[in-house]
Each structure stands twice: as C-alpha cells, then as structure tokens.
Protein backbone atom coordinates (compact mmCIF):
# COMPACT_ATOMS: atom_id res chain seq x y z
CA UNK A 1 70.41 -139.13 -15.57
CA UNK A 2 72.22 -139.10 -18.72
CA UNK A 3 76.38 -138.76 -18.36
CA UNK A 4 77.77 -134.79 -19.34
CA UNK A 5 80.25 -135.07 -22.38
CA UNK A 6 83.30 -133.24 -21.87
CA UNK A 7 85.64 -132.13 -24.89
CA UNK A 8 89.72 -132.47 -24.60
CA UNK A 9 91.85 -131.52 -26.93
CA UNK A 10 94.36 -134.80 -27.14
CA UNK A 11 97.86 -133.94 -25.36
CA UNK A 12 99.56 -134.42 -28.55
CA UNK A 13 97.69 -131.69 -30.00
CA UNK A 14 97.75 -129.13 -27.12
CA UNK A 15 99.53 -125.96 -27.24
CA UNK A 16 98.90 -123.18 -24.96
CA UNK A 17 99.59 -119.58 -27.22
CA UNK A 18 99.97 -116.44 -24.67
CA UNK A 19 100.84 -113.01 -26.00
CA UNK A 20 101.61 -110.29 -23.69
CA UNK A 21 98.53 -108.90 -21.78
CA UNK A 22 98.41 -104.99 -20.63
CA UNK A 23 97.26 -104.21 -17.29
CA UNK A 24 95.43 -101.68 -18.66
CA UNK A 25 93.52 -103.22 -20.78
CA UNK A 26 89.90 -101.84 -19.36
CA UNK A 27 90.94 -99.01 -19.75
CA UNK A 28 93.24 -100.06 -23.16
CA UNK A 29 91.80 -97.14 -25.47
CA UNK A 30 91.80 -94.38 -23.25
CA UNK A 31 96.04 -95.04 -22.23
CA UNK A 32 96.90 -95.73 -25.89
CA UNK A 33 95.40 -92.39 -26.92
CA UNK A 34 97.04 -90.58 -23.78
CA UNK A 35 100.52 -92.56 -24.28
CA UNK A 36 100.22 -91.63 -28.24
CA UNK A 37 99.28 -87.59 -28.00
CA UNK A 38 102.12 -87.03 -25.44
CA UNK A 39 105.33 -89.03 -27.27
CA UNK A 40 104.29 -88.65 -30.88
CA UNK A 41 106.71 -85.14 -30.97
CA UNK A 42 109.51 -87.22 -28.69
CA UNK A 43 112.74 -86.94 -31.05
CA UNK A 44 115.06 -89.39 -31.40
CA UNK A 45 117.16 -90.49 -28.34
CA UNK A 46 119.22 -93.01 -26.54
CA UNK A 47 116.81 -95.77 -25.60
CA UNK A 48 117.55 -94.97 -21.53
CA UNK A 49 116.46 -91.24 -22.75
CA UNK A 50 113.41 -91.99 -24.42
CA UNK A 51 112.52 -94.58 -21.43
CA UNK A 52 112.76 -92.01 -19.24
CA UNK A 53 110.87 -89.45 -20.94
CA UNK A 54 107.86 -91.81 -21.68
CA UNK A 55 108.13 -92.78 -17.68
CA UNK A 56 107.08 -89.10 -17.14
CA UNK A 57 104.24 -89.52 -19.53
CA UNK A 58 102.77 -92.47 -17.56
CA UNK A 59 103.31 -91.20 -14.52
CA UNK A 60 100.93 -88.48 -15.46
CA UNK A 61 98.26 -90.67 -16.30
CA UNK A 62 95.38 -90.37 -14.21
CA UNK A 63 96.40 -91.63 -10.61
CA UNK A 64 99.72 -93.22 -11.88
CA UNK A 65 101.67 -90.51 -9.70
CA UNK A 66 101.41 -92.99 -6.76
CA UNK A 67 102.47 -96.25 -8.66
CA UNK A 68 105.54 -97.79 -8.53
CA UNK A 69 108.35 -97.56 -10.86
CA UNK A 70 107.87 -101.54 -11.53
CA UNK A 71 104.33 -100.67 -12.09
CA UNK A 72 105.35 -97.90 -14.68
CA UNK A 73 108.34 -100.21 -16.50
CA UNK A 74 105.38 -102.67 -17.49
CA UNK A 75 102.96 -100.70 -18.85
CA UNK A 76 105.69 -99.12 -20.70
CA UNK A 77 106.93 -102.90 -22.38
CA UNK A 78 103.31 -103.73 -22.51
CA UNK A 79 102.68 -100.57 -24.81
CA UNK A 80 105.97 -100.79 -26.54
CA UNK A 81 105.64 -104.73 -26.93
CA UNK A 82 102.23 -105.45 -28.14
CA UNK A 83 101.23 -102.00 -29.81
CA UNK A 84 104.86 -101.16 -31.94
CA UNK A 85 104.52 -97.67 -30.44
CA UNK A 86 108.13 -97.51 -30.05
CA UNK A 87 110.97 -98.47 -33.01
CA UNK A 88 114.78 -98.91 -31.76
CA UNK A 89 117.38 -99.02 -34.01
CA UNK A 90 121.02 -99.00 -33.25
CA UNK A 91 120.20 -97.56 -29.67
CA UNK A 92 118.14 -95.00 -29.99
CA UNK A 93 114.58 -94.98 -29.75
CA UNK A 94 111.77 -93.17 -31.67
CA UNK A 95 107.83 -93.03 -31.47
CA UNK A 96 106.57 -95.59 -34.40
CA UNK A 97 104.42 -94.53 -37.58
CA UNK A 98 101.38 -96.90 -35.02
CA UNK A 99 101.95 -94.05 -32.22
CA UNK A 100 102.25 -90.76 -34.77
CA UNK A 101 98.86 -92.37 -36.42
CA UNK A 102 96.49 -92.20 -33.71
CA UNK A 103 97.71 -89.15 -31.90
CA UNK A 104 96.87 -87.26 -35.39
CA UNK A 105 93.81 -88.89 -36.14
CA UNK A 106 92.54 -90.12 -32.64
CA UNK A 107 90.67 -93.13 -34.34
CA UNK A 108 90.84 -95.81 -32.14
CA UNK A 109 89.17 -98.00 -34.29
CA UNK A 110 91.65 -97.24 -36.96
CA UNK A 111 94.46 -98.75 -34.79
CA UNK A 112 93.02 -101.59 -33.39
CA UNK A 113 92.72 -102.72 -37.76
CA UNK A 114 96.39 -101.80 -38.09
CA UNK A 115 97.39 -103.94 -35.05
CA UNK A 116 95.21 -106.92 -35.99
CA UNK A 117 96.01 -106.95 -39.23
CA UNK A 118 99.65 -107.63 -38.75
CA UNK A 119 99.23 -109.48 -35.16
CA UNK A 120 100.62 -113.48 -35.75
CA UNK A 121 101.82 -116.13 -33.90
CA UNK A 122 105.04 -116.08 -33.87
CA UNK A 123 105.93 -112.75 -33.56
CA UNK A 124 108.18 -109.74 -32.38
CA UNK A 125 105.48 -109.19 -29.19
CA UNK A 126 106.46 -112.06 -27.21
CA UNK A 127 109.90 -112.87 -25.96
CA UNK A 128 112.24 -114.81 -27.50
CA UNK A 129 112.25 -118.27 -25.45
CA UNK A 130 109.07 -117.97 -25.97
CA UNK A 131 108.89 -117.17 -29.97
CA UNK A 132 111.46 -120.35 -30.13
CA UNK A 133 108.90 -122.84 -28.64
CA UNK A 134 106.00 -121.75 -30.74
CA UNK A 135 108.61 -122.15 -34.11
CA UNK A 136 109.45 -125.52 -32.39
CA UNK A 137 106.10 -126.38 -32.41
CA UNK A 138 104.96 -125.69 -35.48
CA UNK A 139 103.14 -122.24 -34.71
CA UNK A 140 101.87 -120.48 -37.82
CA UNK A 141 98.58 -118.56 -36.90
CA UNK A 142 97.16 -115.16 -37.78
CA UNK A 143 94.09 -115.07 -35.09
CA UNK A 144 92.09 -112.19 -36.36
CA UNK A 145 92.15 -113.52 -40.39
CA UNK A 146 90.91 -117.25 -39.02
CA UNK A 147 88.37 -115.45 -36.59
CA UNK A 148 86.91 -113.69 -39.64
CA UNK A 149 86.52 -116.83 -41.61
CA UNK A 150 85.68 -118.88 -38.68
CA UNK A 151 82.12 -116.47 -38.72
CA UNK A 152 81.84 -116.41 -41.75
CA UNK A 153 81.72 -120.45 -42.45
CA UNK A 154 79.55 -120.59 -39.38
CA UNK A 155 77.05 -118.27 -41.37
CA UNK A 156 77.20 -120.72 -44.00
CA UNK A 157 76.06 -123.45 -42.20
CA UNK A 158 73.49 -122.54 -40.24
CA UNK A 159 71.83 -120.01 -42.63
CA UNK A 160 71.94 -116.72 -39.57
CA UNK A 161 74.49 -115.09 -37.87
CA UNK A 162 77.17 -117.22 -36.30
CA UNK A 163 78.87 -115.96 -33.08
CA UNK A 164 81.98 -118.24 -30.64
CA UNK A 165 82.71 -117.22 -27.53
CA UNK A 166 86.27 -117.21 -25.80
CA UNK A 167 86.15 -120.62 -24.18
CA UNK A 168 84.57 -122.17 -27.61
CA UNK A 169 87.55 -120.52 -29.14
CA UNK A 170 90.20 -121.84 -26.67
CA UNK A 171 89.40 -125.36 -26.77
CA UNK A 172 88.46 -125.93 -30.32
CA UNK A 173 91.02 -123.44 -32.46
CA UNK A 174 93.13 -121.63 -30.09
CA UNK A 175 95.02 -123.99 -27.93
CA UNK A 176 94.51 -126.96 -30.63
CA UNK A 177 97.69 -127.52 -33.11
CA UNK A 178 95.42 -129.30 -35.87
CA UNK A 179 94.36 -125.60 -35.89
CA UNK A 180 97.86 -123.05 -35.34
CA UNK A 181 99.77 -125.59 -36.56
CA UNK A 182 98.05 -127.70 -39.42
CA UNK A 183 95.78 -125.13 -40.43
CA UNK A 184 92.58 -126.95 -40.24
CA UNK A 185 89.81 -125.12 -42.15
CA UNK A 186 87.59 -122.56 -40.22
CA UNK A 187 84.56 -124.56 -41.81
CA UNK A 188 85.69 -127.68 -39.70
CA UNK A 189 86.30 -125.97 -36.69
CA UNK A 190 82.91 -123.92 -37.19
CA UNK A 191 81.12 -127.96 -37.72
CA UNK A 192 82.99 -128.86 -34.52
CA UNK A 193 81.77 -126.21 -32.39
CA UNK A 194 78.05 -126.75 -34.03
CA UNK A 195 78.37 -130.43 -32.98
CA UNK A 196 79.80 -129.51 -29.41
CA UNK A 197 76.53 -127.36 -28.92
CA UNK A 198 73.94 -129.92 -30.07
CA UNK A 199 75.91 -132.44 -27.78
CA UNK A 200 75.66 -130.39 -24.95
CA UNK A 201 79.53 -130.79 -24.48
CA UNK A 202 81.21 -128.97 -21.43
CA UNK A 203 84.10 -127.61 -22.49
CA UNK A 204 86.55 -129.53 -19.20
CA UNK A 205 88.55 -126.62 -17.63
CA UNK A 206 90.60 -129.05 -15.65
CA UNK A 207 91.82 -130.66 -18.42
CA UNK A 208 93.87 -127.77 -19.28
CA UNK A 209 94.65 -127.13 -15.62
CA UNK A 210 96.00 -130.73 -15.53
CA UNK A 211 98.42 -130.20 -18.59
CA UNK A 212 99.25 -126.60 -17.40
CA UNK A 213 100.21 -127.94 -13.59
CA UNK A 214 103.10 -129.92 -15.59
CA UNK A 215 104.78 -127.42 -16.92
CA UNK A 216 104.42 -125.08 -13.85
CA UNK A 217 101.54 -123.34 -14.91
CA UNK A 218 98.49 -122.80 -12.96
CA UNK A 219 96.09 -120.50 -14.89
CA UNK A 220 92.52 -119.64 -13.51
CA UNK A 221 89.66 -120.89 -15.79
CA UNK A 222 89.55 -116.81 -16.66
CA UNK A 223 93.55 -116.89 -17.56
CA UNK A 224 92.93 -119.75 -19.42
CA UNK A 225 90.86 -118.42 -21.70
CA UNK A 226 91.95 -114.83 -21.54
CA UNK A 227 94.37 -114.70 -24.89
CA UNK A 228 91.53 -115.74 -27.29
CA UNK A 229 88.91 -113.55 -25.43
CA UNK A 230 91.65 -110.76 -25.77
CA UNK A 231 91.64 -111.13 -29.54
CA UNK A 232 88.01 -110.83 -29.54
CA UNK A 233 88.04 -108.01 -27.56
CA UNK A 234 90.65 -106.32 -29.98
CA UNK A 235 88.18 -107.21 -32.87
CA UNK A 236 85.21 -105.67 -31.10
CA UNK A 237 87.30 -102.03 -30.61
CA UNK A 238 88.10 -102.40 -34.33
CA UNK A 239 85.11 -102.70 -35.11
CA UNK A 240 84.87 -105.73 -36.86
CA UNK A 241 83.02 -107.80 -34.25
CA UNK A 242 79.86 -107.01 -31.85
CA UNK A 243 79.39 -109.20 -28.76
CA UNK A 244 76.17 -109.73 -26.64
CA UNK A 245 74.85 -111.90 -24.09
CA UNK A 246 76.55 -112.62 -20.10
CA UNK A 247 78.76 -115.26 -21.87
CA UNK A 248 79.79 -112.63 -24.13
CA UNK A 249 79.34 -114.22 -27.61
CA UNK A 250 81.24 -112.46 -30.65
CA UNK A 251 79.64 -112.15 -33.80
CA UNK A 252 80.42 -110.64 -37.30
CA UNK A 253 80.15 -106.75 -37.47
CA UNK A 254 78.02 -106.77 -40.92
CA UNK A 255 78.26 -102.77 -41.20
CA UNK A 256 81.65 -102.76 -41.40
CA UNK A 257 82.24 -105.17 -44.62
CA UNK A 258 85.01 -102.81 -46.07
CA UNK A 259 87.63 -103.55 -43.24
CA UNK A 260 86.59 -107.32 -43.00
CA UNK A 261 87.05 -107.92 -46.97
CA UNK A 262 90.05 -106.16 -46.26
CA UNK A 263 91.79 -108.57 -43.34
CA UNK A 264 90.50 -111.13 -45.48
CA UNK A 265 91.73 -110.58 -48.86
CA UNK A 266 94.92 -108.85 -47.87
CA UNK A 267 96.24 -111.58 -45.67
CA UNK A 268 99.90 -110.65 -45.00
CA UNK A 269 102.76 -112.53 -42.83
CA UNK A 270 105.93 -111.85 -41.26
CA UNK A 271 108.44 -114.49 -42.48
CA UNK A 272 111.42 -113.15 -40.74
CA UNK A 273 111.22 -116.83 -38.74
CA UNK A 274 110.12 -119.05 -41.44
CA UNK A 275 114.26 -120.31 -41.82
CA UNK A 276 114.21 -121.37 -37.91
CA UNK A 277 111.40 -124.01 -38.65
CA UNK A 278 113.55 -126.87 -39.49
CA UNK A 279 116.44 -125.70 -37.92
CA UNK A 280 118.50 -128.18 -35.36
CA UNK A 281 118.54 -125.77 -32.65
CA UNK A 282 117.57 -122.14 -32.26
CA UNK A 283 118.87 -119.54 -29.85
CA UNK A 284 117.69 -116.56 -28.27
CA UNK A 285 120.30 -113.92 -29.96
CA UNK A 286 119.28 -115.39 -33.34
CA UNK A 287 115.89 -114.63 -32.33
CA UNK A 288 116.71 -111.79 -30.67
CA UNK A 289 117.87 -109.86 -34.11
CA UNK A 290 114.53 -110.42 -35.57
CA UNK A 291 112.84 -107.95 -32.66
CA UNK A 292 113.84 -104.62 -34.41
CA UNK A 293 112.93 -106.04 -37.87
CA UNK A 294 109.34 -107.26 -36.67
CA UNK A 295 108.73 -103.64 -35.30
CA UNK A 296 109.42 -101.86 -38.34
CA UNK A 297 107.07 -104.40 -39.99
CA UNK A 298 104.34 -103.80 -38.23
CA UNK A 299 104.96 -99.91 -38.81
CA UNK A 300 105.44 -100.59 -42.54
CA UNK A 301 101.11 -100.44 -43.13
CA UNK A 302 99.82 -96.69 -43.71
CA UNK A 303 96.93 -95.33 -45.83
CA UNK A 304 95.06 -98.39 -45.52
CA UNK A 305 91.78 -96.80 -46.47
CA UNK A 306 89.83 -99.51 -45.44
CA UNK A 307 90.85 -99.23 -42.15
CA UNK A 308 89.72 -95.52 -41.77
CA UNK A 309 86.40 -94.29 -40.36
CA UNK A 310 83.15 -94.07 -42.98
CA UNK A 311 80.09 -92.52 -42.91
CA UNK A 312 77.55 -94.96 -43.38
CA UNK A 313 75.96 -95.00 -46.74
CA UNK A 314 72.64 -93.42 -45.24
CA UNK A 315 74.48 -90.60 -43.41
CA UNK A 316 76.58 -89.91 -46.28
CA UNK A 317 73.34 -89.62 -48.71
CA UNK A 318 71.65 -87.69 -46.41
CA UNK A 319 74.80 -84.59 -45.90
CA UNK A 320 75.37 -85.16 -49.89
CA UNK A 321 71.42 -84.31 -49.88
CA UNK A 322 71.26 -81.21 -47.41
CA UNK A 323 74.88 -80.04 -48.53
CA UNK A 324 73.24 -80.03 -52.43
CA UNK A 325 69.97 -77.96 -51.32
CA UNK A 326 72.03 -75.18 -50.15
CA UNK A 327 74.38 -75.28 -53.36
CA UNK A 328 71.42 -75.11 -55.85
CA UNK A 329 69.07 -72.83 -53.55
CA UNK A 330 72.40 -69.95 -52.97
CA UNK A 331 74.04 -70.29 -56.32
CA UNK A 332 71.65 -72.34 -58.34
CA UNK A 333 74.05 -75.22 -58.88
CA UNK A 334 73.32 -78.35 -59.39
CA UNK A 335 76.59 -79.44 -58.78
CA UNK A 336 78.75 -80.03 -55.29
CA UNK A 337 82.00 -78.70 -55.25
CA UNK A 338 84.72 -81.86 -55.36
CA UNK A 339 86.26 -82.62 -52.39
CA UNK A 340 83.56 -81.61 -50.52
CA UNK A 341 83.56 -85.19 -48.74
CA UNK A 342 86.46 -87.13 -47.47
CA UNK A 343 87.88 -86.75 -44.05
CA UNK A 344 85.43 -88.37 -41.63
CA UNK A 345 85.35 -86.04 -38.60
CA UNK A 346 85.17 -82.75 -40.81
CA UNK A 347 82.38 -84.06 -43.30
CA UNK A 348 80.33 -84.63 -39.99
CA UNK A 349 80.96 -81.16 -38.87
CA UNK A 350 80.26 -79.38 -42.10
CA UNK A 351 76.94 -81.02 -41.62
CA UNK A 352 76.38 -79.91 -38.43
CA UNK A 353 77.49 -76.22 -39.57
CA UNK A 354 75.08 -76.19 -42.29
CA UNK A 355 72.06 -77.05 -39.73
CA UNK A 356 73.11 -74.90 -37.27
CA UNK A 357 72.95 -71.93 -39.41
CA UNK A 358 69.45 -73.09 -41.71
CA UNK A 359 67.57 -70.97 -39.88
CA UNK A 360 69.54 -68.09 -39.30
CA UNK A 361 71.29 -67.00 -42.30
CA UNK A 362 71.20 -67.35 -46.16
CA UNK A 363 74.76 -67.42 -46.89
CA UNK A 364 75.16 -70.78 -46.10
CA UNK A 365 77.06 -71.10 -49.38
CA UNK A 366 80.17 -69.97 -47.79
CA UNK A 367 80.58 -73.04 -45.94
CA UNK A 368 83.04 -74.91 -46.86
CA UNK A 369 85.88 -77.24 -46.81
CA UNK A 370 89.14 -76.07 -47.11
CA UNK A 371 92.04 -78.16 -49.61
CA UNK A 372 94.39 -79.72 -47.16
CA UNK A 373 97.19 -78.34 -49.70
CA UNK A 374 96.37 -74.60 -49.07
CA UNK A 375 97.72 -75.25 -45.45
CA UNK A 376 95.58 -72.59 -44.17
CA UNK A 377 95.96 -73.63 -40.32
CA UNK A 378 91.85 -74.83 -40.42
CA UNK A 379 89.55 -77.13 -41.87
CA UNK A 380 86.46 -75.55 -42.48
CA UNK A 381 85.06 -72.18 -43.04
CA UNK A 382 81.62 -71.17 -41.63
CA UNK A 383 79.67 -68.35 -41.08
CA UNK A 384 78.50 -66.72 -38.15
CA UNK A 385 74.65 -66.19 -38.12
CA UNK A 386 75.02 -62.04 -38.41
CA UNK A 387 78.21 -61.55 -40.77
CA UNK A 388 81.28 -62.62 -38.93
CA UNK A 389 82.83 -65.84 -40.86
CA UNK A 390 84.31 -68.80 -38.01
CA UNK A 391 87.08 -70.92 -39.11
CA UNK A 392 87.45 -73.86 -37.54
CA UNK A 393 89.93 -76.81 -37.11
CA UNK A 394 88.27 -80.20 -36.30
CA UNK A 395 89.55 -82.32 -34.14
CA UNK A 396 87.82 -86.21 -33.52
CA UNK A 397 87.93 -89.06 -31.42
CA UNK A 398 86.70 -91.73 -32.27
CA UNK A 399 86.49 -94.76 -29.77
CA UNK A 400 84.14 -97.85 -29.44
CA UNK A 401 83.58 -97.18 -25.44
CA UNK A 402 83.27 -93.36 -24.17
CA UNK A 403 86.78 -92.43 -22.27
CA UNK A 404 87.94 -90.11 -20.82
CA UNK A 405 90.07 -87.48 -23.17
CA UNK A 406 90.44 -83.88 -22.78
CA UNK A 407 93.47 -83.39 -24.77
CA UNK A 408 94.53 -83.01 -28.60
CA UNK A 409 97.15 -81.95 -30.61
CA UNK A 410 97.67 -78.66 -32.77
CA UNK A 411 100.16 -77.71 -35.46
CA UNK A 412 102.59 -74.74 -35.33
CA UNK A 413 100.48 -73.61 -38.19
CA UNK A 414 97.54 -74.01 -36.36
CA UNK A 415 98.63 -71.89 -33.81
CA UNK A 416 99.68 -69.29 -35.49
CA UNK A 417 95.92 -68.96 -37.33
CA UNK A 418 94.69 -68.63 -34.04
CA UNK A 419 96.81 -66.18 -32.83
CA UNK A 420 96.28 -63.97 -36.13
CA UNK A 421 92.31 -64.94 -36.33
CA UNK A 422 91.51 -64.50 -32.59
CA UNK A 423 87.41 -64.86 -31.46
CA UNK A 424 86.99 -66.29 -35.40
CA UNK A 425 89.26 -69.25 -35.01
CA UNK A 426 87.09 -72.12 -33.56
CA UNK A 427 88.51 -75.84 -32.57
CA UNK A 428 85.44 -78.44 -32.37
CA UNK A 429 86.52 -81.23 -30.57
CA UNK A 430 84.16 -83.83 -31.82
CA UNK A 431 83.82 -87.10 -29.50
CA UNK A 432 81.86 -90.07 -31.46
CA UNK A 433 81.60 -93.37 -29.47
CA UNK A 434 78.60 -95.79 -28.88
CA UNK A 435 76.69 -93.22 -26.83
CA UNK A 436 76.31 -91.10 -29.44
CA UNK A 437 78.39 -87.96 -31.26
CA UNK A 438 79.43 -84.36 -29.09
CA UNK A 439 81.10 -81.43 -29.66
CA UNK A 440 84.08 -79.15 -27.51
CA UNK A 441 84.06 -75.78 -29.22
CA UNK A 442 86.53 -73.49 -27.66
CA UNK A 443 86.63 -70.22 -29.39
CA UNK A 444 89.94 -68.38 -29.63
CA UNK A 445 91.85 -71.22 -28.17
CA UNK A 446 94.82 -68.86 -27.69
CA UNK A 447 93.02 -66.26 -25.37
CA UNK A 448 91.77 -69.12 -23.65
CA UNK A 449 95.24 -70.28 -22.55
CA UNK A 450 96.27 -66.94 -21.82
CA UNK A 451 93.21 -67.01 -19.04
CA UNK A 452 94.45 -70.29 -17.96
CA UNK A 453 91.44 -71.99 -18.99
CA UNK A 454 93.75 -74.48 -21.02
CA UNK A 455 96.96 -75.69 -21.24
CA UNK A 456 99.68 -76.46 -23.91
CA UNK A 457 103.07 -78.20 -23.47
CA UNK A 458 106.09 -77.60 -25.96
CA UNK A 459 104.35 -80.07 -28.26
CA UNK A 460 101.27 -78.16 -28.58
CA UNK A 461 99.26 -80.69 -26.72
CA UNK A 462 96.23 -79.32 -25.78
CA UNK A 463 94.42 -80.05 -22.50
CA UNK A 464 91.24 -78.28 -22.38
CA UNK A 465 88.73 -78.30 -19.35
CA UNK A 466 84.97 -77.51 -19.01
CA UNK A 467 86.02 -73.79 -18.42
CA UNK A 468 87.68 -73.66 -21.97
CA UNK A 469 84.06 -73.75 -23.96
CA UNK A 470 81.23 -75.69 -24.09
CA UNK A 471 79.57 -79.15 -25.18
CA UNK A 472 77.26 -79.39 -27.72
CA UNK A 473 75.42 -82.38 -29.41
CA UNK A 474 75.98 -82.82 -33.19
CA UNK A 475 73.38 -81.75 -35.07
CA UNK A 476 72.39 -84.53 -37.61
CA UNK A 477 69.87 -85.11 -40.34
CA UNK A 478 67.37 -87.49 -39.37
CA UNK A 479 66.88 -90.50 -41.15
C-alpha cells in the first residue's frame, strides 16, 4: 500500500488572509439589491442618523423583524465594510456611488465587477489591527486579477480548460506568502497544482489547524478554506467564472472575455499603505485615517463599460436582423435608426415588442427607443395591436441566481408620465437570471396604487405584488 503525500505550506511561508464574511451571503444578491433600492435616496446625515435609518431598512427584510439588534448592527458593517455602500466623511454619512449604481440599474453582475476589481489585500474592508499585520507581513495581493491569470496559465499548459477549486486555492496561492507576498507567477502556481494532482497529494487540513491552534484560532476545514472559496464565489456572480462538479471546481467564463481583458489589463491598486511597509512601528489611528480614503476609492470607478451587461453577439445579430425587416418592409429603409441599441434591458424589450405585435399590426415602425436626453419619463414607445400607442419604462434585474425582488425604483419624472398617460403608460419589469428571462407589466402603475395593488414610499420605491399585473415570458428570436 503505497504512503498518501500530503502538501504543507512551510511555517515560514504561512499566512492566513481573512476578509470580512456576510451572514448573508446565500442569500448575498438578493440583500444587496434590497439594502441598495431602499437607502440610495437617504440624504446626508449624522452617522448615528443614517445608522438608524438603514436599521429600519434591514429590519424590513424578509423575516429580519424578529432578529436582534446585534444581528442587525452586523449585517449593517458587513454591507457597509465589504461592499463601500456607505461613504463617511467628517461625521456624516451618505449612500456610496456602489449603492446608487445597482439600485438604478439592478445588475448584479455589474457590481460584483466593480467590487472585484478594486478588492486587495490590504485594504479599507478589514480592521485596522488586522490591515497592520498583513502590511507587516508583506501582504500585497489583488485575488480576483491572480485568479484570472491563474486560469488562464493553467489553459496554457494543459491545452483545455483549467479550473482550481477553493482548497487547491488555499494551500497553494492563498495562504502561501511566496504567493501574496513575493508574487510568484500564476504559471508556477498553476504547474504546482498540476503536479499536486498527478501526485495524488492530499491537501493536510490539520496542518493548518495545527498553526491556527497557536495563535488561538480554531477554524473548521470549511472556515479554513472559506475566504478563497468566497472570492470564487464573487467571481461566479460577476460573471467571470462558472463552477461545476460536488467539489465545486471554478473555471474561466469564456463568454464573458470583455470584463476578463478588462480586470486584466486595467489592474489598479490602492497605495494609501504602501509608506507603512518599512515603517518601525505602525498604529491603529494611522491606519485608521486611511478607512474614509479607501471608501471613496473604491467609489471612484463608474462607466466602466466593460463591466455592464451585453447581448451576446448572436442575440444582438438576430434583434439588429428582425428590428431591420420591419424598418425596410414599413418605410423601405435600409437603414436602422442610431441609437437604436445600447441599454441592455430596453434593447431586449424592444425585441420582444416587435414580436409581440408581428402578427397583429403593420405599424410596427412606430416602435421605438426614446433619446435618454428628451427626458420623456419612458423608454420605449410601442403600439397597441388596434391603434392605442403604450409607452413604457423598463425596468431589469439582472442576477446570476433567481431571488426574490418585487421592488424597483421610479423617477419623479416617471411618475408624473404616468399620472398624465394613465392605461398607456406601461412599466415591464424584466427579470433575467440563469433560469431564463420574464416580464412584470403593470399597466397604469398609478391607478394601480390607488387600488392598493402596489405600494410606493417617499422615494418612489415601488413594491409591486402578483395583483399589480401579470408575468410574461420574453419573447425572443430563436437562434
């Protein structure tokens, strides 16, 4: 019986990185979106103001009513912590550019980029004892920008698809200061995990759990593992990674090259605690000072195009295609009008409008989008099949796993059209995830609040339920 080879990273080498971990996080997307619709309008206040306003907010989360207040204070440092969705300066507290982001555009895909993209070890997320021993140590890691290369030189050398799991992470990258520390190349680490496999090597658990005990630390073999396999996670909800198998392993998201080139060319780093590196001694106030700076940092990133939902070339070919045929067949011209693509969610729809009418009516060429300049309160016009025209205002959400959202936001101005346009102002509420693409459309969403079928706060939060309208698949072009 041949002996099992077990892999140890040498104590001299060992370095256990933690970030801060939500107790949410299975159910990460669906709280970030509710947390970010309901504080995006908050105004500025005294930090124990804004606390306590945002306390309501998560209270009111599904079956938060019952939890404690302790319960409530972490999620709240958990979201403010590792997500930026809250800036302080001087005292007073705001809700971040991260927060005002994804309650406008509801792409949760879009966030998790933003957040990965400026996510490093050290940073403003942790606290600062703990910031001062990874600067002591030598720390200087961006996670998801080695991930990305780690794949990528893995592809190289085996000629197919390379995919890590969490624990392969951990022990040969994660926890290893050859790696956050000395920057050994993703290729080497990508051989080393190669060789590992074709040894057979177990991957000793209680080798950490010895080194852990003497510090005072005694992870499970899932805690150990947990901040790499959080990363991964991250990666997967932005889309940049796919996992598969029981042992989950993570592998490159090929369809989404744009945002990969992007983390990977664009390779940005916060060097707010570069100084403290050779510094005889560093304390927590001089850390400390840093926090508000690292926050407005991460908020600094905006119109990162990239990062922003697609349609995939094939989809987009096919609506340039059927959105064409109508243009030459009603007008006889050859040529779409410009603009006519650009905003994810509403290309989709005009799609959608387009079929849904084919049949019915030949005036599909009033179908259109509308200029975002003209400020009109909607972002399409359509027809109804008779002679009515229906405006509608698109709202999407865009998520990797299906959750749980019944709620949106509107604009004063958006309001208003509805009041003025009544049964012809439409919102279609379109929720795309893995399971596929569906549509809310509530017509005349102001008589439908005035029969209680929905309600609206002071911030024009919407929170429709099934009585409001009705679901509806997208209609798409087959392939």
């Amino acid at each position: 019986m041949s002996e099992i080879k077990a892999y140890r990273i040498p104590d001299e080498y060992f370095f256990r990185l933690h970030h801060v971990r939500p107790r949410f996080k299975n159910d990460v997307e669906e709280v970030l979106l509710y947390v970010a619709t309901s504080i995006s309008e908050m105004t500025v206040q005294p930090n124990d103001e804004f606390k306590n306003e945002l306390n309501k907010v998560l209270f009111g989360f599904k079956k938060n009513a019952t939890s404690t207040q302790k319960t409530i204070d972490n999620w709240r440092t958990e979201i403010s912590a590792l997500f930026a969705f809250i800036q302080e300066t001087n005292g007073y507290s705001q809700p971040s550019l991260m927060a005002k982001r994804l309650a406008n555009n509801q792409y949760l895909d879009e966030l998790f980029n933003y957040f990965l993209f400026s996510f490093q070890y050290p940073g403003g997320h942790i606290k600062s004892q703990n910031v001062i021993k990874q600067i002591e140590a030598g720390v200087k890691f961006k996670p998801c920008h080695f991930i990305l290369n780690l794949l990528i030189e893995g592809e190289k050398l085996t000629g197919k698809p390379f995919s890590v799991t969490a624990e392969e992470l951990t022990q040969c990258a994660y926890f290893d200061l050859r790696v956050t520390r000395d920057g050994r190349h993703p290729k080497e680490v990508a051989k080393l995990i190669l060789q590992n496999r074709k040894d057979k090597v177990e991957y000793e658990h209680k080798y950490v759990q010895l080194r852990n005990e003497r510090t005072g630390e005694f992870p499970s073999k899932g805690d150990t593992y947990r901040y790499a396999g959080d990363i991964l996670d991250y990666m997967v909800l932005a889309n940049l990674l796919q996992h598969k198998g029981t042992g989950y392993y993570y592998y490159l998201n090929d369809e989404n090259k744009e945002a990969i080139n992007y983390h990977l060319t664009q390779n940005v780093w916060f060097d707010e605690y570069d100084k403290f590196y050779n510094a005889d001694t560093i304390t927590n106030p001089e850390i400390g000072e840093i926090e508000e700076t690292w926050f407005d940092y991460v908020n600094s990133f905006d119109n990162i195009e990239a990062f922003a939902p697609h349609l995939e070339e094939r989809e987009a070919e096919n609506i340039s295609a059927l959105i064409q045929e109508y243009y030459s067949r009603m007008r006889d011209d050859r040529k779409v009008p410009t603009k006519i693509f650009g905003d994810y969610g509403e290309t989709l729809i005009l799609a959608h409008e387009y079929l849904r009418t084919k049949d019915g009516s030949n005036r599909q060429h009033l179908i259109n989008k509308i200029p975002t300049p003209l400020g009109v309160g909607y972002d399409l016009q359509s027809i109804e099949i008779e002679k009515n025209k229906r405006y509608i205002e698109v709202k999407t959400t865009k998520s990797r796993k299906a959750i749980n959202n019944n709620r949106f936001k509107l604009t004063p101005n958006e309001w208003d059209t509805a009041e003025t346009l009544g049964d012809n102002y439409f919102v279609y509420y379109l929720v795309i995830n893995d399971e596929g693409k569906n549509i809310f459309i509530i017509q005349n969403p102001v008589k439908q609040f005035n029969s209680g079928n929905l309600k609206i706060d002071k911030n024009l939060v919407v929170e429709f339920s099934k009585t409001s309208g009705q679901w509806h698949k997208l209609l798409e072009i087959a392939s």
